[in-house]
Protein backbone atom coordinates (compact mmCIF):
# COMPACT_ATOMS: atom_id res chain seq x y z
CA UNK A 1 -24.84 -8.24 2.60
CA UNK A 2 -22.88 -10.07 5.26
CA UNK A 3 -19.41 -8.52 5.99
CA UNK A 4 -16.28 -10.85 4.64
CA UNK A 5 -14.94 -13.10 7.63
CA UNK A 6 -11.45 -12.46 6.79
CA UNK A 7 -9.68 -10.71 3.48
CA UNK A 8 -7.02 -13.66 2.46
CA UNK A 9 -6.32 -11.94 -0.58
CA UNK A 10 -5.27 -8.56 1.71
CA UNK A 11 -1.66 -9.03 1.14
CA UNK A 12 -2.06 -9.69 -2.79
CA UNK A 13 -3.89 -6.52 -2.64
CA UNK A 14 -1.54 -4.39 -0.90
CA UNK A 15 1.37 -5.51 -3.41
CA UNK A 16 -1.14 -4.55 -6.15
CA UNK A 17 -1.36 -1.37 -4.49
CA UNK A 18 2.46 -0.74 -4.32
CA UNK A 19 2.57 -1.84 -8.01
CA UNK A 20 0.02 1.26 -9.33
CA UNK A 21 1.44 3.37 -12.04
CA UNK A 22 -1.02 6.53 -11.73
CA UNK A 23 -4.06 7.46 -9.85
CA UNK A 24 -6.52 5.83 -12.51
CA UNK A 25 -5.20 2.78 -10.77
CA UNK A 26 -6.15 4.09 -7.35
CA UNK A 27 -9.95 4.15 -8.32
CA UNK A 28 -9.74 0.01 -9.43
CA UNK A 29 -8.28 -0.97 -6.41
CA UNK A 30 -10.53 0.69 -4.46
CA UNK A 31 -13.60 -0.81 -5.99
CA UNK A 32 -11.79 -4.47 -4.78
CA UNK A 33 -10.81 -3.41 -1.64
CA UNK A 34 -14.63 -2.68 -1.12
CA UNK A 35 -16.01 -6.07 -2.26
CA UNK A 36 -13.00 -7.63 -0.46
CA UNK A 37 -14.74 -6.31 3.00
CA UNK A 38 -17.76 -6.75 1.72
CA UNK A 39 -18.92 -3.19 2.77
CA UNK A 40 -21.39 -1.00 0.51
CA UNK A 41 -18.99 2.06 0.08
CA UNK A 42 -14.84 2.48 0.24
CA UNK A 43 -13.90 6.18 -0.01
CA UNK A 44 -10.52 8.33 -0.32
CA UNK A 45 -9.85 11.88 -0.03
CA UNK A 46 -6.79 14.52 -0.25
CA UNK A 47 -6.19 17.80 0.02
CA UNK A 48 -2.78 18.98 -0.53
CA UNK A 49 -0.76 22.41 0.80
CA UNK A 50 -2.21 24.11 -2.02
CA UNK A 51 -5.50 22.86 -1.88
CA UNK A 52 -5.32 20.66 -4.38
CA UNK A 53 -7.85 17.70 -4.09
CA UNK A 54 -8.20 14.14 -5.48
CA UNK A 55 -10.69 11.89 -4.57
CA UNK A 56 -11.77 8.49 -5.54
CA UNK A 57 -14.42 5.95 -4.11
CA UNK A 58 -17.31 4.15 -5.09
CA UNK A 59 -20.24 6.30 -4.34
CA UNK A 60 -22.54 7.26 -7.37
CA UNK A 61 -21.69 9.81 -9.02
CA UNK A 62 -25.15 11.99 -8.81
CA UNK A 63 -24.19 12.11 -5.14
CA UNK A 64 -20.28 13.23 -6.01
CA UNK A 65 -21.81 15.98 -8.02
CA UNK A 66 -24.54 17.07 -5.64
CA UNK A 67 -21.90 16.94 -2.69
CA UNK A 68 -19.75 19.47 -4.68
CA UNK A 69 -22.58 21.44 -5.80
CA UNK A 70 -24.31 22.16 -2.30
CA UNK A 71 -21.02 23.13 -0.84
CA UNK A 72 -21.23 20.26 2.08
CA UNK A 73 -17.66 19.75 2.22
CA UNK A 74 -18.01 22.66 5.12
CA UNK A 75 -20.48 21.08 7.03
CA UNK A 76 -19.78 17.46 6.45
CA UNK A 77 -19.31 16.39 10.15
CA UNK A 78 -17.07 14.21 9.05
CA UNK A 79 -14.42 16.13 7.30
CA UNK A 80 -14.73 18.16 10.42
CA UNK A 81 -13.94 15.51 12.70
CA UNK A 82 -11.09 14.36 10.50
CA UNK A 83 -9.39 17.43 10.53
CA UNK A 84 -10.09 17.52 14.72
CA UNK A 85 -9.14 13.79 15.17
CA UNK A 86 -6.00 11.73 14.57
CA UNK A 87 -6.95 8.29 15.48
CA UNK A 88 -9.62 6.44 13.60
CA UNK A 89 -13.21 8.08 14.14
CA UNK A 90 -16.50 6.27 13.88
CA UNK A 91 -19.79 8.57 12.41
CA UNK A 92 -21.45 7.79 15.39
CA UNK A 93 -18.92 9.52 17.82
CA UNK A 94 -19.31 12.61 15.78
CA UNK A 95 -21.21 15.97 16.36
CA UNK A 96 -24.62 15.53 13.99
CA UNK A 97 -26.54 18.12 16.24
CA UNK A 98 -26.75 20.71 14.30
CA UNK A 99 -29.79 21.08 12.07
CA UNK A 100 -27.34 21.60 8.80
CA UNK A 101 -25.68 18.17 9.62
CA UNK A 102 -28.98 16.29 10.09
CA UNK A 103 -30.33 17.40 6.78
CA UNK A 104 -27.02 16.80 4.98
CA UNK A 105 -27.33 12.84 6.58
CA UNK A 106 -30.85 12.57 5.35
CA UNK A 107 -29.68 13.97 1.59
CA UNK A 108 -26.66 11.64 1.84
CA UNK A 109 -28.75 8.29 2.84
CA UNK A 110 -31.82 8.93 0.42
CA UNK A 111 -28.41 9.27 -2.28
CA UNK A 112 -27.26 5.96 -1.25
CA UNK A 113 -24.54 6.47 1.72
CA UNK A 114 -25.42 4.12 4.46
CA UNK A 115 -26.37 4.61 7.78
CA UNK A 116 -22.74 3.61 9.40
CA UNK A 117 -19.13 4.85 8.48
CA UNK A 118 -15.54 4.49 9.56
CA UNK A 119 -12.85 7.29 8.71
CA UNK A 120 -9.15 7.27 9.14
CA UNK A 121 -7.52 10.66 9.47
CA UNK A 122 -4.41 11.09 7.07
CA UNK A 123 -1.92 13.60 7.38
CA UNK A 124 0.97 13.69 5.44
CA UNK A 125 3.97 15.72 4.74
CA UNK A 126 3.82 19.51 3.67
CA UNK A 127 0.27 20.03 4.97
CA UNK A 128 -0.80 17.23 3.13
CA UNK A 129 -4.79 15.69 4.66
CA UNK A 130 -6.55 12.71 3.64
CA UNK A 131 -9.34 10.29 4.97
CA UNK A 132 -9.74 7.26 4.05
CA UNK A 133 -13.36 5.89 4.75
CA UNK A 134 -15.52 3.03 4.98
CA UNK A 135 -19.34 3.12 4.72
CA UNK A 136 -22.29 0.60 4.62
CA UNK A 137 -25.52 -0.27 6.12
CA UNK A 138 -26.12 -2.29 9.24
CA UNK A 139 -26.86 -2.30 12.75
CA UNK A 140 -24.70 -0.44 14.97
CA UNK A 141 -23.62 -3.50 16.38
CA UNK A 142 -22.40 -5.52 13.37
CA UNK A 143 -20.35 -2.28 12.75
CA UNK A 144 -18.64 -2.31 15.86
CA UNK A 145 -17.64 -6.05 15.51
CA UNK A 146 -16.21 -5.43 12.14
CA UNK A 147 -14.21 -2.51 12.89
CA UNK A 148 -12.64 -3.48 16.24
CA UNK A 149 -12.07 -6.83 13.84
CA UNK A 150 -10.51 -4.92 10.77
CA UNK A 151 -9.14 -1.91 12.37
CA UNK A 152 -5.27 -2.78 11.92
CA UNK A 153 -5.22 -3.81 8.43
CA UNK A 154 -7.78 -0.69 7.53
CA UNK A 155 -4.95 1.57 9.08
CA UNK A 156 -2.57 0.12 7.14
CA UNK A 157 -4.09 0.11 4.36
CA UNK A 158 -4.91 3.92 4.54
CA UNK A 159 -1.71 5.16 5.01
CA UNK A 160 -0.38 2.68 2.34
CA UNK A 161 -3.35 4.18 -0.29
CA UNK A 162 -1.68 7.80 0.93
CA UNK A 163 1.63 7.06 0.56
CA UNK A 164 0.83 5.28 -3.04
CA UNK A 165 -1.68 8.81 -3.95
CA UNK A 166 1.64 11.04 -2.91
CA UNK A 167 3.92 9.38 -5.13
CA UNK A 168 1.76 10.51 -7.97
CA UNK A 169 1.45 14.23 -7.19
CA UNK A 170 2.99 17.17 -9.40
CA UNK A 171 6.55 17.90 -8.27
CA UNK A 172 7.21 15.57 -5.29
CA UNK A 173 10.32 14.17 -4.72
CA UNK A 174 10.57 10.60 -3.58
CA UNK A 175 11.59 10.19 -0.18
CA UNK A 176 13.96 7.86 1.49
CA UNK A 177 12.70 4.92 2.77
CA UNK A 178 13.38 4.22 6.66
CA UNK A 179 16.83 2.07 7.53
CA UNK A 180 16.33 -0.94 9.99
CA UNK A 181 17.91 -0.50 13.22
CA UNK A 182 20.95 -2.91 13.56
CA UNK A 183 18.73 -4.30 16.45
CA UNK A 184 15.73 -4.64 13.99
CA UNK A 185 17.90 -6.19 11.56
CA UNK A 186 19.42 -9.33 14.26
CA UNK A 187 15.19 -9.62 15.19
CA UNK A 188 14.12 -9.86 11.46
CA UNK A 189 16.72 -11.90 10.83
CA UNK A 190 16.90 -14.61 13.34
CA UNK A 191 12.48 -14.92 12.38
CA UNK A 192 13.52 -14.82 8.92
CA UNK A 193 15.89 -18.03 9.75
CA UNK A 194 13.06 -19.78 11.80
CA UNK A 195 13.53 -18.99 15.00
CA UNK A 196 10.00 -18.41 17.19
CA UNK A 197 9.49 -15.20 19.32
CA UNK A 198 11.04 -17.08 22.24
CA UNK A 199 14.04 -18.45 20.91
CA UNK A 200 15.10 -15.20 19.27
CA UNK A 201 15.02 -13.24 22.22
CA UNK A 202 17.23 -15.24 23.90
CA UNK A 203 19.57 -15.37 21.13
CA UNK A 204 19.61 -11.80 21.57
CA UNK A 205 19.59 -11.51 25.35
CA UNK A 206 16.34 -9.30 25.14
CA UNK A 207 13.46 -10.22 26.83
CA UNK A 208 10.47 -11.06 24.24
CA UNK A 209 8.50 -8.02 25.01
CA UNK A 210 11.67 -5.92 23.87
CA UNK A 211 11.96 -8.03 20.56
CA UNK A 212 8.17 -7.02 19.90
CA UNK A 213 9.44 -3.65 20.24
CA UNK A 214 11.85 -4.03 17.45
CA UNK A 215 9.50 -6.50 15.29
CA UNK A 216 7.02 -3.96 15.89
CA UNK A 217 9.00 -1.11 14.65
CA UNK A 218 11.02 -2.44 11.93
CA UNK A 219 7.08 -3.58 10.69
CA UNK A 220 5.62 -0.39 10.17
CA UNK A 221 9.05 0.97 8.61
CA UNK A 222 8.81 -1.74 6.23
CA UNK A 223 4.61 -1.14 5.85
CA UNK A 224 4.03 -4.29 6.53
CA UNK A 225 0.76 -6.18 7.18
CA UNK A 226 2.35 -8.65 9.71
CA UNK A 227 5.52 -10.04 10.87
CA UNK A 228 5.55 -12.69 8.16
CA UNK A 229 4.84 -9.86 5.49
CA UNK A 230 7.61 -7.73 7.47
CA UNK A 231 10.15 -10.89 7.04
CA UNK A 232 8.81 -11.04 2.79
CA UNK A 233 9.78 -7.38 2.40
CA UNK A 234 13.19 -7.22 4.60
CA UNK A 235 14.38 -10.06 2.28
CA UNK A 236 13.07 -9.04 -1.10
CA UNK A 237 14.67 -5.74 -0.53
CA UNK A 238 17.79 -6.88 0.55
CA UNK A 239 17.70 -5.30 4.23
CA UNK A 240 18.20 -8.94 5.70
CA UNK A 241 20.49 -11.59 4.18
CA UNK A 242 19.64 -15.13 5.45
């Protein structure tokens, strides 16, 4: 299967995604998400302060049951390195010396997990862990190309599939959003109005590196895929006028 050139439906998906009503819903867009980038397996995985879990993904469910039955969740080398790791982790840079973790590979590929996967470390608030992960099978370097070419919108889409999964657990109170900086808020607005990068620094008196500062931030406040989807959300939620 050849990996997806680009995802042009990402942004439709990540609105679908902030639109899910329970964590049935989780599991459907999941299953798109994974034909979107064309990869064999999409995974996701919490564990809360009381050791609560919920999981879904699209491996087969003989291998769901057989991972739960032989215990592997404490050898897994990848749960490991999740918990050890903050930034995004390939399976390759992981410890599979161990005898244990070589026999758990060869279970997991003969059960249908490919040879190459791609976790993103979650933590969230209260103790709160999670991993997001992709999996499939290719050569090592088709992998690398697709993850250096994906790794942005994977991230965001991790942490948006973990902040979605914590609005649905037992008890939690919503949290506030994140205000725009009045700096953020003269940058947003002055792209929202048309300016380019260059004019709107200089409206400002900023240089343009400082205005990608503030672009920057006010984007991943606003959980945004880009600074055009940054602009979309500022408006529709009222944190610009224009």
């Amino acid at each position: 299967m050849a990996f997806a050139e680009t995802v042009p439906q990402l942004e439709a998906l990540i609105e679908r995604l902030e639109c899910a009503d329970c964590l049935d819903d989780l599991q459907g867009i999941i299953e798109t998400l994974r034909d979107a980038f064309s990869v064999d397996h999409l995974i996701y995985h919490w564990v809360n302060s009381d050791g609560d879990q919920y999981g879904c993904g699209t491996y087969d469910m003989v291998w769901v049951e057989r991972y739960i039955a032989k215990g592997y969740l404490r050898i897994d080398p990848v749960i490991i390195g999740c918990y050890q790791h903050f930034h995004p982790v390939d399976w390759k840079q992981l410890d599979w010396s161990s005898k244990a973790a070589r026999a758990f590979m060869q279970d997991a590929i003969a059960h249908g997990v490919g040879n190459q996967g791609y976790s993103i470390p979650i933590r969230g608030p209260n103790g709160q862990f999670a991993h997001f992960t992709l999996n499939h099978s290719c050569s090592d370097e088709d992998w690398e190309a697709f993850t250096r070419k994906h790794r942005r919108d994977l991230i965001l889409i991790a942490h948006s599939f973990n902040q979605k999964a914590l609005e649905f657990e037992p008890g939690r109170k919503p949290e506030a959003s994140q205000p725009l900086s009045p700096r953020e808020i003269e940058a947003m607005t002055l792209l929202a109005i048309g300016y380019n990068r260059a004019q709107a620094a200089d409206s400002l008196s900023i240089s343009e590196h400082t205005l990608r500062v503030y672009v920057e931030s006010a984007r991943h406040k606003l959980g945004a895929m880009n600074t055009t989807h940054a602009v979309a959300r500022a408006l529709s939620r009222g944190l610009i006028v224009v």
